[in-house]
Structure formats: C-alpha cells, structure tokens
Protein backbone atom coordinates (compact mmCIF):
# COMPACT_ATOMS: atom_id res chain seq x y z
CA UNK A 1 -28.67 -52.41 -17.37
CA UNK A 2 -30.26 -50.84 -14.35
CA UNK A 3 -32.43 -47.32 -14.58
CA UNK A 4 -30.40 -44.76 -12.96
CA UNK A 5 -32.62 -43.02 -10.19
CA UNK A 6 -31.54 -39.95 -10.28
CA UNK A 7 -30.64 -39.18 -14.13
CA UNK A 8 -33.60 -41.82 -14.80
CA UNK A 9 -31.23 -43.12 -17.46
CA UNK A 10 -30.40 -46.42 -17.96
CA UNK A 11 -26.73 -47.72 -17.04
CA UNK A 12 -24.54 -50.58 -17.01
CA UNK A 13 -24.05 -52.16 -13.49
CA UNK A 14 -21.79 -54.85 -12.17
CA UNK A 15 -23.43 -56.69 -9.01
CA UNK A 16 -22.11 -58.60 -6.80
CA UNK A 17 -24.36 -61.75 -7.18
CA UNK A 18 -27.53 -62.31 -9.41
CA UNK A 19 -29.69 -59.58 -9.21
CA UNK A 20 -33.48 -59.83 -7.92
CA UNK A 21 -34.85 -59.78 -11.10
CA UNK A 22 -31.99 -62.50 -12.10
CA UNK A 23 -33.25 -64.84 -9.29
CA UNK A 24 -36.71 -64.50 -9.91
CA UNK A 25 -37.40 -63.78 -13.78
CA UNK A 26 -34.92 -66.31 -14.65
CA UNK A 27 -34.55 -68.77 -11.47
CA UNK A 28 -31.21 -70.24 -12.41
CA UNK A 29 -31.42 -72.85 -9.54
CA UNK A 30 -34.41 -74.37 -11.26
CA UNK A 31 -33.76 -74.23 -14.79
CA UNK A 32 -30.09 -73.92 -15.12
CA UNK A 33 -28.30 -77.41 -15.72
CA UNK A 34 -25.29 -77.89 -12.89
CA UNK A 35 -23.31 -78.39 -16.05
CA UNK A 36 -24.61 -74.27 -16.68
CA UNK A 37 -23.89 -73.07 -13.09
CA UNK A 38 -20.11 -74.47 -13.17
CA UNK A 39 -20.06 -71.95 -16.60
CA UNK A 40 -21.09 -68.90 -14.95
CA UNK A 41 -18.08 -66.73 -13.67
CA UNK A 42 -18.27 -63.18 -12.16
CA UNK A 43 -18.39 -60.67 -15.09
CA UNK A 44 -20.72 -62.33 -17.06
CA UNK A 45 -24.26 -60.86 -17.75
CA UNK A 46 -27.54 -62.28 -19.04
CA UNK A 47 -30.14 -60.74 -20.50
CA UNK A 48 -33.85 -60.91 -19.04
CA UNK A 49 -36.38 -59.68 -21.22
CA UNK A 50 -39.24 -59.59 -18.48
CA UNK A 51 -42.38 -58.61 -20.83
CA UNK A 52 -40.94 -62.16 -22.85
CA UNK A 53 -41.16 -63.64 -19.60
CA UNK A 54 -44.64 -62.83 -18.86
CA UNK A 55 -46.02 -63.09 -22.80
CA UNK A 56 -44.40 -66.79 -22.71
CA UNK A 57 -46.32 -67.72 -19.13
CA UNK A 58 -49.69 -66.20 -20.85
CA UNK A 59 -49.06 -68.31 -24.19
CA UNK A 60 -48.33 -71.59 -22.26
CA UNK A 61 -51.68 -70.85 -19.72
CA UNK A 62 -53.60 -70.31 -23.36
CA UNK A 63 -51.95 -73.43 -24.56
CA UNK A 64 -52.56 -75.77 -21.55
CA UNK A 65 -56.64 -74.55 -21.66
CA UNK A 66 -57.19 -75.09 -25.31
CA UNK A 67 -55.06 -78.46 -25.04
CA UNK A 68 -53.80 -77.05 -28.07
CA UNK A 69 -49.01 -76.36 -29.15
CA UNK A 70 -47.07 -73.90 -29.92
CA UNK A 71 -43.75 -73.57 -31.45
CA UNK A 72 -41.16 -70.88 -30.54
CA UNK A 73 -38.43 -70.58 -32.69
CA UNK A 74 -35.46 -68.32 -31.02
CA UNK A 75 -33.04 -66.35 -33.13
CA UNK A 76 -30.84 -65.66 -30.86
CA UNK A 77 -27.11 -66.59 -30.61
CA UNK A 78 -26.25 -70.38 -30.04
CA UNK A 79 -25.43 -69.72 -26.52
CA UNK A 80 -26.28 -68.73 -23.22
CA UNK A 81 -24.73 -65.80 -22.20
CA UNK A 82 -23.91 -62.81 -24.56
CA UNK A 83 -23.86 -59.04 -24.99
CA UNK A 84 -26.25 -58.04 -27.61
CA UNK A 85 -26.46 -54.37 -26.61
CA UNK A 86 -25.63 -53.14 -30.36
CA UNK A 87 -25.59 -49.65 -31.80
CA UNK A 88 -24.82 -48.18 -35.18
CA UNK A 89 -21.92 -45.67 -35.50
CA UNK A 90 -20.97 -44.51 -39.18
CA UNK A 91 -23.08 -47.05 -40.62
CA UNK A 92 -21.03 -49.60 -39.09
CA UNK A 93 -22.22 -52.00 -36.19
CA UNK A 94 -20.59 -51.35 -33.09
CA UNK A 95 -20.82 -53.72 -30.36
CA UNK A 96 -18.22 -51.85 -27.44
CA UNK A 97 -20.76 -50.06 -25.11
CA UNK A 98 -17.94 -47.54 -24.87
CA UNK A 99 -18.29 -46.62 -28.15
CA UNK A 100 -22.42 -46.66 -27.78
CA UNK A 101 -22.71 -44.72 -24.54
C-alpha cells in the first residue's frame, strides 16, 4: 500500500523492485536466507509494519542495557509472504481487495 498524493488515500501499488522502505525497514540482503531470495518472484508483496520495526529496535536496546530477555511470540501465518489486508462484507470475511476497495 502506498498513500496516494493527491487523493491522500492509500492504494495498492505494484513496483518494479523492492521498494525503499522494503530495502531498508526489512533489508532482505541481510536477513533473508538465499534459500528465501530464490522464493521471491515478481507479484509477491510483504508487509512492513515500520512502528513494529522501531518498537522491536527500542525493546532489544532496553534488553541489551538491563542484560535482561524477552520473548516475542508472533501470530501471524506460518509463512513469509501473505496478504492479510482483510475486510468484513455481510458479516462474512472477505479477503479479495476488489471486494474491500
């Protein structure tokens, strides 16, 4: 999703390469296995939360000061890459962002 400038909406957008915020929020090249890389095809997205991003670096600074752990527990899917842009429509969960938008 990208914020459209002039409706100052946000949109789906198809780049042509990772994104900015891709390379630097989630630096593939140093955290994504080559095993990872070979997976990623044109057309797929990933999600970046970038507040998550930022709360995670402040936890671990906290952590690494007071010598102290931490356990993060992730509910997310059991993979990688997914769409979880989700809506409700007739009390039913939709997940087609054409039937969202």
């Amino acid at each position: 999703m990208v914020l459209d400038e002039n409706s100052g909406e946000l949109r789906f957008a198809v780049t042509e390469g990772p994104t900015d915020n891709t390379v630097t929020k989630l630096q593939p090249e140093k955290f994504f296995s080559e095993e990872a890389k070979k997976d990623l095809k044109p057309g797929d997205s990933i999600e970046i939360c970038s507040e998550a991003v930022s709360l995670t670096k402040d936890i671990c600074n906290l952590l690494e000061l007071s010598n102290g752990m931490g356990i993060i527990i992730d509910y997310g899917e059991n993979h990688s890459f997914s769409n979880s842009f989700r809506g409700l429509k007739n009390h039913k969960l939709v997940k087609d962002e054409n039937e969202i938008l």
